[in-house]
C-alpha atoms as a PDB file:
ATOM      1  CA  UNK A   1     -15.719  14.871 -18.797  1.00  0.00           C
ATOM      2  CA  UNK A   2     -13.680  17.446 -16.531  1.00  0.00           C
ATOM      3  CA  UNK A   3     -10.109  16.920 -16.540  1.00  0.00           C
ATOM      4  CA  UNK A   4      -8.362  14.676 -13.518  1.00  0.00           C
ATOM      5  CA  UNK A   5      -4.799  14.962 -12.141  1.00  0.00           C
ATOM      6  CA  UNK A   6      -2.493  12.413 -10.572  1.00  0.00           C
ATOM      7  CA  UNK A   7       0.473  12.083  -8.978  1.00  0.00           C
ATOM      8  CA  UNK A   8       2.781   9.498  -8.411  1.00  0.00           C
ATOM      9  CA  UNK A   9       6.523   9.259  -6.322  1.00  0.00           C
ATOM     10  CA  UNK A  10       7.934   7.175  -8.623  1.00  0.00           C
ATOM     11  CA  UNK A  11      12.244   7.006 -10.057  1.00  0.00           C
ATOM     12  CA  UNK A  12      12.891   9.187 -12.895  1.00  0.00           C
ATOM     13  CA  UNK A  13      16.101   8.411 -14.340  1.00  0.00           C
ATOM     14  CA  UNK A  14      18.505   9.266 -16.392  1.00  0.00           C
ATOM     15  CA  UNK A  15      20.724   8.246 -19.088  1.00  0.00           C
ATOM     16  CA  UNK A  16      22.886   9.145 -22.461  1.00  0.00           C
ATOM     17  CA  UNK A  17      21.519   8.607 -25.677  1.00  0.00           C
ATOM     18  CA  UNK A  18      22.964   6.856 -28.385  1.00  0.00           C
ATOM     19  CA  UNK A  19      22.581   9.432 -30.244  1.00  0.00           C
ATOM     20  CA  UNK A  20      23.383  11.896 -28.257  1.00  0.00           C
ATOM     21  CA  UNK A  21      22.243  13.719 -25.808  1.00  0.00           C
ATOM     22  CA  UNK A  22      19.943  13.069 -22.349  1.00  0.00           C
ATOM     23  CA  UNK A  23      16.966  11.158 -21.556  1.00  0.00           C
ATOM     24  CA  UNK A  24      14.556  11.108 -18.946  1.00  0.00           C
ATOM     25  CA  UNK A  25      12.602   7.909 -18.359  1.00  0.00           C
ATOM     26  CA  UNK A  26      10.142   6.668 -15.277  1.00  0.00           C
ATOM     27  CA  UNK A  27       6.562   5.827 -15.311  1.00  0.00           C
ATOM     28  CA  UNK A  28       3.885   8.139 -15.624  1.00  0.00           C
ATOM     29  CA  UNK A  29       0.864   5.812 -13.741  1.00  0.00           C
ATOM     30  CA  UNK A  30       0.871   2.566 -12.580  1.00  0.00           C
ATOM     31  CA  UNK A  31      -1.868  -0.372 -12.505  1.00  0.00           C
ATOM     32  CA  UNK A  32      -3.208  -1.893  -9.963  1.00  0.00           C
ATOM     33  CA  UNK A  33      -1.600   0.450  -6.602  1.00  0.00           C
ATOM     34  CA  UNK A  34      -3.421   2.131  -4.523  1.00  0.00           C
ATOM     35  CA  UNK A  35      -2.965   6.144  -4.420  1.00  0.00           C
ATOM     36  CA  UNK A  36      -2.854   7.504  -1.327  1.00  0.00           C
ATOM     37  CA  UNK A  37      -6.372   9.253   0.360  1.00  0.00           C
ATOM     38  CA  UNK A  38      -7.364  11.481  -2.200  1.00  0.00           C
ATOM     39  CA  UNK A  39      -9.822  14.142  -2.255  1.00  0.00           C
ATOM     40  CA  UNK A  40     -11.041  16.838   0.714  1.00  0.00           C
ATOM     41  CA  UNK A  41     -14.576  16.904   1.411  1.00  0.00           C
ATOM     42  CA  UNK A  42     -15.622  13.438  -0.346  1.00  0.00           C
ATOM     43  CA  UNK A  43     -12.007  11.046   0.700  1.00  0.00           C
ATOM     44  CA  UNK A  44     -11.351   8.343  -1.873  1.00  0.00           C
ATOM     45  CA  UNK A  45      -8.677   5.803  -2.696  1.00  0.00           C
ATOM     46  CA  UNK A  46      -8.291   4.739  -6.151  1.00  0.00           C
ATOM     47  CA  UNK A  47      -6.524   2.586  -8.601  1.00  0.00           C
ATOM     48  CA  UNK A  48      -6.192   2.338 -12.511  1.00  0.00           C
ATOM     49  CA  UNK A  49      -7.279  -1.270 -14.090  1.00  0.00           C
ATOM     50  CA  UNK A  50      -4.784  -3.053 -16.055  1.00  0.00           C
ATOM     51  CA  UNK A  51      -6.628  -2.015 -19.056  1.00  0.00           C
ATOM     52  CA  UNK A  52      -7.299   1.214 -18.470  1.00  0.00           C
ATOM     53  CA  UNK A  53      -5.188   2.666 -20.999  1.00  0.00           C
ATOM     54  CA  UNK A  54      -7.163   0.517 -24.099  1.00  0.00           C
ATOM     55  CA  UNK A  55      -8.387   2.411 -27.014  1.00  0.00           C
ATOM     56  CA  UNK A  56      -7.320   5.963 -24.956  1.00  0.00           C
ATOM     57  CA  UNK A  57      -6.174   8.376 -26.955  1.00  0.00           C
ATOM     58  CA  UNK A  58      -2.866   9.141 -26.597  1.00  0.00           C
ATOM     59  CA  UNK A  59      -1.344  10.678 -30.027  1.00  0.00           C
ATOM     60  CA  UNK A  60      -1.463  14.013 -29.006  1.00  0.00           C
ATOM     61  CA  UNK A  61       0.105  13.943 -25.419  1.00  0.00           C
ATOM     62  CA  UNK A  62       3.067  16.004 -24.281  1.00  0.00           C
ATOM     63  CA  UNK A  63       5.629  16.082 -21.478  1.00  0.00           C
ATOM     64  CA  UNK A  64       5.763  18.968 -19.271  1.00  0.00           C
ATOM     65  CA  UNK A  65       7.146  20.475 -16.308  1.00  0.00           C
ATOM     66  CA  UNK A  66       4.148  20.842 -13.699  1.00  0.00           C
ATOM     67  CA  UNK A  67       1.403  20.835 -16.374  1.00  0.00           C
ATOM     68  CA  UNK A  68       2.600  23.684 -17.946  1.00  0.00           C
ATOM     69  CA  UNK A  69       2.160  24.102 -21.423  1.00  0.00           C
ATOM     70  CA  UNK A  70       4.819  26.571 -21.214  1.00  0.00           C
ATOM     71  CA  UNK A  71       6.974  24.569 -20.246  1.00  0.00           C
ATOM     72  CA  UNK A  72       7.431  21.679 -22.578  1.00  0.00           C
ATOM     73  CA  UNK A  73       9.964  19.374 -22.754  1.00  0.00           C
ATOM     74  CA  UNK A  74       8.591  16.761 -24.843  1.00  0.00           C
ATOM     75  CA  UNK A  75       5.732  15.692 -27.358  1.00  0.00           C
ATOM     76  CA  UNK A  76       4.952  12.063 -28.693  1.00  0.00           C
ATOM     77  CA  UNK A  77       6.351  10.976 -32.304  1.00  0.00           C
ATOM     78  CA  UNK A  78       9.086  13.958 -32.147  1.00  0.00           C
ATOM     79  CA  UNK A  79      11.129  13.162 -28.828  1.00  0.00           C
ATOM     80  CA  UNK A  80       9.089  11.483 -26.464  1.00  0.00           C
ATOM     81  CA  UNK A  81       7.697   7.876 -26.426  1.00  0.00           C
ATOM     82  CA  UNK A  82       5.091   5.910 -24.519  1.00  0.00           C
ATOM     83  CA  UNK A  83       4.750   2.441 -23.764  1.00  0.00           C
ATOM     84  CA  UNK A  84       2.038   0.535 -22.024  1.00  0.00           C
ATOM     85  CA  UNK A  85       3.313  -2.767 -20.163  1.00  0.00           C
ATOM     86  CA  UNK A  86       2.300  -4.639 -17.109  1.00  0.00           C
ATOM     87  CA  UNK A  87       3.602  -2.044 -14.328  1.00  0.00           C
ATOM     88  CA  UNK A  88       2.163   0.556 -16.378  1.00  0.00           C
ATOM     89  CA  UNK A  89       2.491   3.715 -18.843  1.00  0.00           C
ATOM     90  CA  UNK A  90       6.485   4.121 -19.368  1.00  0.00           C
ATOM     91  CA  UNK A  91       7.919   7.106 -20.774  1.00  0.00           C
ATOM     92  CA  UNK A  92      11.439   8.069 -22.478  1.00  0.00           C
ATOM     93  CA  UNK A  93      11.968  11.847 -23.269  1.00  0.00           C
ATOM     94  CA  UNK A  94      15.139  13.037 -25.469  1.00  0.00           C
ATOM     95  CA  UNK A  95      15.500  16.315 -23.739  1.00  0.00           C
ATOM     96  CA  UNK A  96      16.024  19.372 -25.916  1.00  0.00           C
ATOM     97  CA  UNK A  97      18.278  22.019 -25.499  1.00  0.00           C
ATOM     98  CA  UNK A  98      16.262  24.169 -23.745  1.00  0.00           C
ATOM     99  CA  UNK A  99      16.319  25.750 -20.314  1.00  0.00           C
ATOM    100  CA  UNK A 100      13.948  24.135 -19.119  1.00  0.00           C
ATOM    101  CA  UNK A 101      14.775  20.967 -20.470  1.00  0.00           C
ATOM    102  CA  UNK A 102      18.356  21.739 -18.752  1.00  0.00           C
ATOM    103  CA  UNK A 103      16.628  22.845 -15.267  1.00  0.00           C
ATOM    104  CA  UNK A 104      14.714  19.648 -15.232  1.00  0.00           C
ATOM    105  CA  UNK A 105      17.445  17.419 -16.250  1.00  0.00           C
ATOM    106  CA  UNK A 106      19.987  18.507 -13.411  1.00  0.00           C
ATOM    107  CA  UNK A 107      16.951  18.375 -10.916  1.00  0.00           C
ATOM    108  CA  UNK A 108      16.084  15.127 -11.365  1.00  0.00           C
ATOM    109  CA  UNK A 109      20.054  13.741 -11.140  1.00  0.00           C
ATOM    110  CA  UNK A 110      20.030  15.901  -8.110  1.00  0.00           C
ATOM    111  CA  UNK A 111      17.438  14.034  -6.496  1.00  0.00           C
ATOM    112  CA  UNK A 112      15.238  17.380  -6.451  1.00  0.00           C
ATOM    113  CA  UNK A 113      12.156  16.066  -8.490  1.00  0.00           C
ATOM    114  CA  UNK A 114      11.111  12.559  -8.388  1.00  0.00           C
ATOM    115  CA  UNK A 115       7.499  12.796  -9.102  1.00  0.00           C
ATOM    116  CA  UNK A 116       5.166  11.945 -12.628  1.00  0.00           C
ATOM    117  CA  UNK A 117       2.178  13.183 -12.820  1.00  0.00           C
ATOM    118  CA  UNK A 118      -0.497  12.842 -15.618  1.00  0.00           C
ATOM    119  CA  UNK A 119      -3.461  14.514 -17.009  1.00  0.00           C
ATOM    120  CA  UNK A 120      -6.664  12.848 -18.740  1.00  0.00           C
ATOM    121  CA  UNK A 121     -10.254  12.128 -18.927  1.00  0.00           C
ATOM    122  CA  UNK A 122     -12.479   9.831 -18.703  1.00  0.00           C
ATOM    123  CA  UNK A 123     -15.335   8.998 -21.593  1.00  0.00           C
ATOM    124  CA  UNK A 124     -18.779   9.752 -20.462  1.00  0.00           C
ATOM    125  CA  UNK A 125     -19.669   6.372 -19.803  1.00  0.00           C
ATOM    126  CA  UNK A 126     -20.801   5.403 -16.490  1.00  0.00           C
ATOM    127  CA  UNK A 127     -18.784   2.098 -16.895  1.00  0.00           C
ATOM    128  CA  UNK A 128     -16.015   4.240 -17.313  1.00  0.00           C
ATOM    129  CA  UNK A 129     -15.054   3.929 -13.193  1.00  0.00           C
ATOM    130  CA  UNK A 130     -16.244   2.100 -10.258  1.00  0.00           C
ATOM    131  CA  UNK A 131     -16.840   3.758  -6.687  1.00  0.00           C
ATOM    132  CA  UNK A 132     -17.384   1.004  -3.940  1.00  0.00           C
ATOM    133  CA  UNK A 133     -18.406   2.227  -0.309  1.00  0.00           C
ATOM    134  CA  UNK A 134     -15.310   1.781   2.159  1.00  0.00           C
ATOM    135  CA  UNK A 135     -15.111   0.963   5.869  1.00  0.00           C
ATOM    136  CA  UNK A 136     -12.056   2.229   6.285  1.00  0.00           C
ATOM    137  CA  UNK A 137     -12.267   4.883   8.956  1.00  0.00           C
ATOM    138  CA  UNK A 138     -11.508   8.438   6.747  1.00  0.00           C
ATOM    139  CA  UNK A 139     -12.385   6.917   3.121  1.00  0.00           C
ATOM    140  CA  UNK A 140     -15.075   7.097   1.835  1.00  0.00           C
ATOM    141  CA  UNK A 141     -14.948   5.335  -1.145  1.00  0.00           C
ATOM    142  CA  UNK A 142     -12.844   3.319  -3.379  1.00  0.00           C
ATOM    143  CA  UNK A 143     -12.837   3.836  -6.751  1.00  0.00           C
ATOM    144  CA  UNK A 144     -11.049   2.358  -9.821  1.00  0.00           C
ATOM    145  CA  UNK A 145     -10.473   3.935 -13.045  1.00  0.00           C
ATOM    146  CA  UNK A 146     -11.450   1.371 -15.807  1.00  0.00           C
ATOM    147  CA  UNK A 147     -11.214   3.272 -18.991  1.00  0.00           C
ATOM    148  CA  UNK A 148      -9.484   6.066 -19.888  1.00  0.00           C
ATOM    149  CA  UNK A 149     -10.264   8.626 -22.994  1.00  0.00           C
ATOM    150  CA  UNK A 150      -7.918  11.125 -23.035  1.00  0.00           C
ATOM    151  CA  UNK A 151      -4.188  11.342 -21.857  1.00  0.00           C
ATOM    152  CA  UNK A 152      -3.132  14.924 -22.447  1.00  0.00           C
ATOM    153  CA  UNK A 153       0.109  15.096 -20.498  1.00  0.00           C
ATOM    154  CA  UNK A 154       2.871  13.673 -18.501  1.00  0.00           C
ATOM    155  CA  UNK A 155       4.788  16.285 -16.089  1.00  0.00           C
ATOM    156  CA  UNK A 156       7.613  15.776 -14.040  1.00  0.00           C
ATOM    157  CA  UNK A 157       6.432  17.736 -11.136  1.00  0.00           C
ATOM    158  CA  UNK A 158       7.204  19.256  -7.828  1.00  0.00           C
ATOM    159  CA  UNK A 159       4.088  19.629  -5.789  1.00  0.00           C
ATOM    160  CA  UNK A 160       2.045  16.178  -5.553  1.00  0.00           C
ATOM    161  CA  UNK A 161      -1.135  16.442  -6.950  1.00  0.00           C
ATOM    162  CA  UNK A 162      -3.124  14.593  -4.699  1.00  0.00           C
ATOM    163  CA  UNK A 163      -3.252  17.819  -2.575  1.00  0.00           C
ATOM    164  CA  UNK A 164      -5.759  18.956  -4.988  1.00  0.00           C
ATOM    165  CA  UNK A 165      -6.987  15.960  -6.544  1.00  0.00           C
ATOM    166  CA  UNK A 166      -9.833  16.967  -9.175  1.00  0.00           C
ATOM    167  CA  UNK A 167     -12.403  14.457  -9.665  1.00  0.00           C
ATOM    168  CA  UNK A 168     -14.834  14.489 -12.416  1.00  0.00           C
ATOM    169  CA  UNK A 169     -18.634  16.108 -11.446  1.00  0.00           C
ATOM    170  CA  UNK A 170     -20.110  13.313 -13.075  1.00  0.00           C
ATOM    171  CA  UNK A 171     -18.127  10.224 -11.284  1.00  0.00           C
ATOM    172  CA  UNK A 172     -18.855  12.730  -7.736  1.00  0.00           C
ATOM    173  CA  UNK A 173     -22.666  12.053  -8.550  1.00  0.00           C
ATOM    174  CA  UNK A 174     -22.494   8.334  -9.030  1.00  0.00           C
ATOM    175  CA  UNK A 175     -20.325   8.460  -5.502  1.00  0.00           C
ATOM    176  CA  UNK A 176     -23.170  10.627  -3.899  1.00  0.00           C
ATOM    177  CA  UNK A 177     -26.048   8.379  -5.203  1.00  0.00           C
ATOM    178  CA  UNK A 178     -23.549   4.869  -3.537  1.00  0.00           C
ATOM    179  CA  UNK A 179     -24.013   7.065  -0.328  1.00  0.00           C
ATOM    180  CA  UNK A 180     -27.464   8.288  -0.682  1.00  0.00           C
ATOM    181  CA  UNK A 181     -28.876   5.023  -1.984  1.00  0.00           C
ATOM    182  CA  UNK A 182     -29.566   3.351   1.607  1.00  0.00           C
ATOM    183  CA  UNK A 183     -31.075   6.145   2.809  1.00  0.00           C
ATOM    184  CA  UNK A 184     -33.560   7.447  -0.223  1.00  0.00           C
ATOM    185  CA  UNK A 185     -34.017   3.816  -0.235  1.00  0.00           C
ATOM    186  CA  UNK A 186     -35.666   3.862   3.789  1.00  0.00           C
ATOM    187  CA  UNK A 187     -37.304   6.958   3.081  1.00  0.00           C
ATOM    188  CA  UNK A 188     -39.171   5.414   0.222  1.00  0.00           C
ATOM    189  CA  UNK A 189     -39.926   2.678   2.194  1.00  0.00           C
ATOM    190  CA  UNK A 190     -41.264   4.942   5.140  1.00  0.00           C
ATOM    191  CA  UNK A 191     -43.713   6.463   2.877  1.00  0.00           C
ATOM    192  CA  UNK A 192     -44.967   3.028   1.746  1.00  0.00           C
ATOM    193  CA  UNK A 193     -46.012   2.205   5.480  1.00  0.00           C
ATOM    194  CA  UNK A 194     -47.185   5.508   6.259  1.00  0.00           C
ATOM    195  CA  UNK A 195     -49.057   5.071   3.439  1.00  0.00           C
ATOM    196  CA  UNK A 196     -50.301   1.387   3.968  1.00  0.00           C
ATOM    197  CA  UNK A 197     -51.155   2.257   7.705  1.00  0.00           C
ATOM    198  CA  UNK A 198     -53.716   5.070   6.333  1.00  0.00           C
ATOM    199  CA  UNK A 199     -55.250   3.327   4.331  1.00  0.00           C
ATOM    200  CA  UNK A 200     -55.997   0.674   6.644  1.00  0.00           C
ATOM    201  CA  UNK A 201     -57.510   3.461   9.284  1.00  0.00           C
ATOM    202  CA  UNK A 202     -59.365   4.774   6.762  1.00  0.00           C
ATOM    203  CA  UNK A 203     -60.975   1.046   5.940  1.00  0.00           C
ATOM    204  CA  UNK A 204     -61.678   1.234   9.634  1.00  0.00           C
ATOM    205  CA  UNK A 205     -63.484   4.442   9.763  1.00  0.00           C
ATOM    206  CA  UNK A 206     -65.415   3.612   6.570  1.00  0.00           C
END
């Protein structure tokens, strides 16, 4: 599956560690909100299921500063750690000494950056999302994310993401065929009668 963005405006905070040191925590995602109207030419609202995050893989991920992988600031099981509860997908980063880490750290207590995003993807399972028809003027759809595969990073960012919202071709086409359905659907059923009504004159002319 192609890889999907989010963003969310969310407090990052900040704190000593006992250790030493800073640390960044927020969330990264959240269950059950609403985003805001996503997409361009197909609109879409969306939300993550509670259990969303079961089974995804998540061993591998980093922290980053907009989805850079230049630019990282943390990595899980050396100084970053992730916890699933019933807002969501938490995170705690020990920041390094590093520029960036430094840049980040003084932008976030300046109230410069206050936005997680996160990067994933979705297994290639038709269950793995929903997309409902909306009548809401300007959506189109709504769609919830039920299972998740892949998290590959979380990113304090500056730009929200939902500017450019990627969506996976696959879940596009199941959206299409919700819209298309109805009207393949009276097509089909066009040709029936067009079909049933020759016959008949052709009964008559025999």
């Amino acid at each position: 599956m192609d890889k999907e963005i989010r963003t969310i405006q969310t407090a990052v905070e900040t704190r000593e560690a006992e250790s030493g040191g800073n640390v960044i925590e927020g969330y990264a995602l959240k269950f059950n909100t609403r985003s805001q109207v996503l997409g361009v030419f197909t609109t879409f609202v969306e939300t993550l299921d509670r259990n969303c995050l079961n089974g995804a893989d998540m061993r591998s991920t980093v922290a980053t500063f907009n989805h850079d992988q230049s630019q990282i600031i943390g990595r899980v099981d050396a100084n970053m750690t992730l916890n699933i509860d019933d807002v969501g997908l938490r995170f705690a980063i020990t920041m390094p000494d590093t520029t960036i880490a430094h840049d980040v750290l003084e932008n976030i207590r300046a109230g410069i950056l206050n936005k997680c995003s996160f990067a994933f993807t979705l297994p290639d399972d038709d269950s793995a999302d929903d997309w409902q028809k909306s009548d809401e003027e300007g959506i189109d759809y709504v769609r919830t994310i039920r299972k998740i595969d892949h998290l590959y990073d979380v990113s304090v960012v500056t730009t929200p993401a939902y500017l450019d919202t990627t969506v996976g071709a696959r879940s596009l086409e199941r959206a299409k065929q919700i819209k298309e359905g109805p009207l393949i659907e009276a097509r089909s059923q066009k040709r029936k009668d067009l079909l049933k009504k020759l016959n008949i004159l052709e009964a008559i002319d025999y």
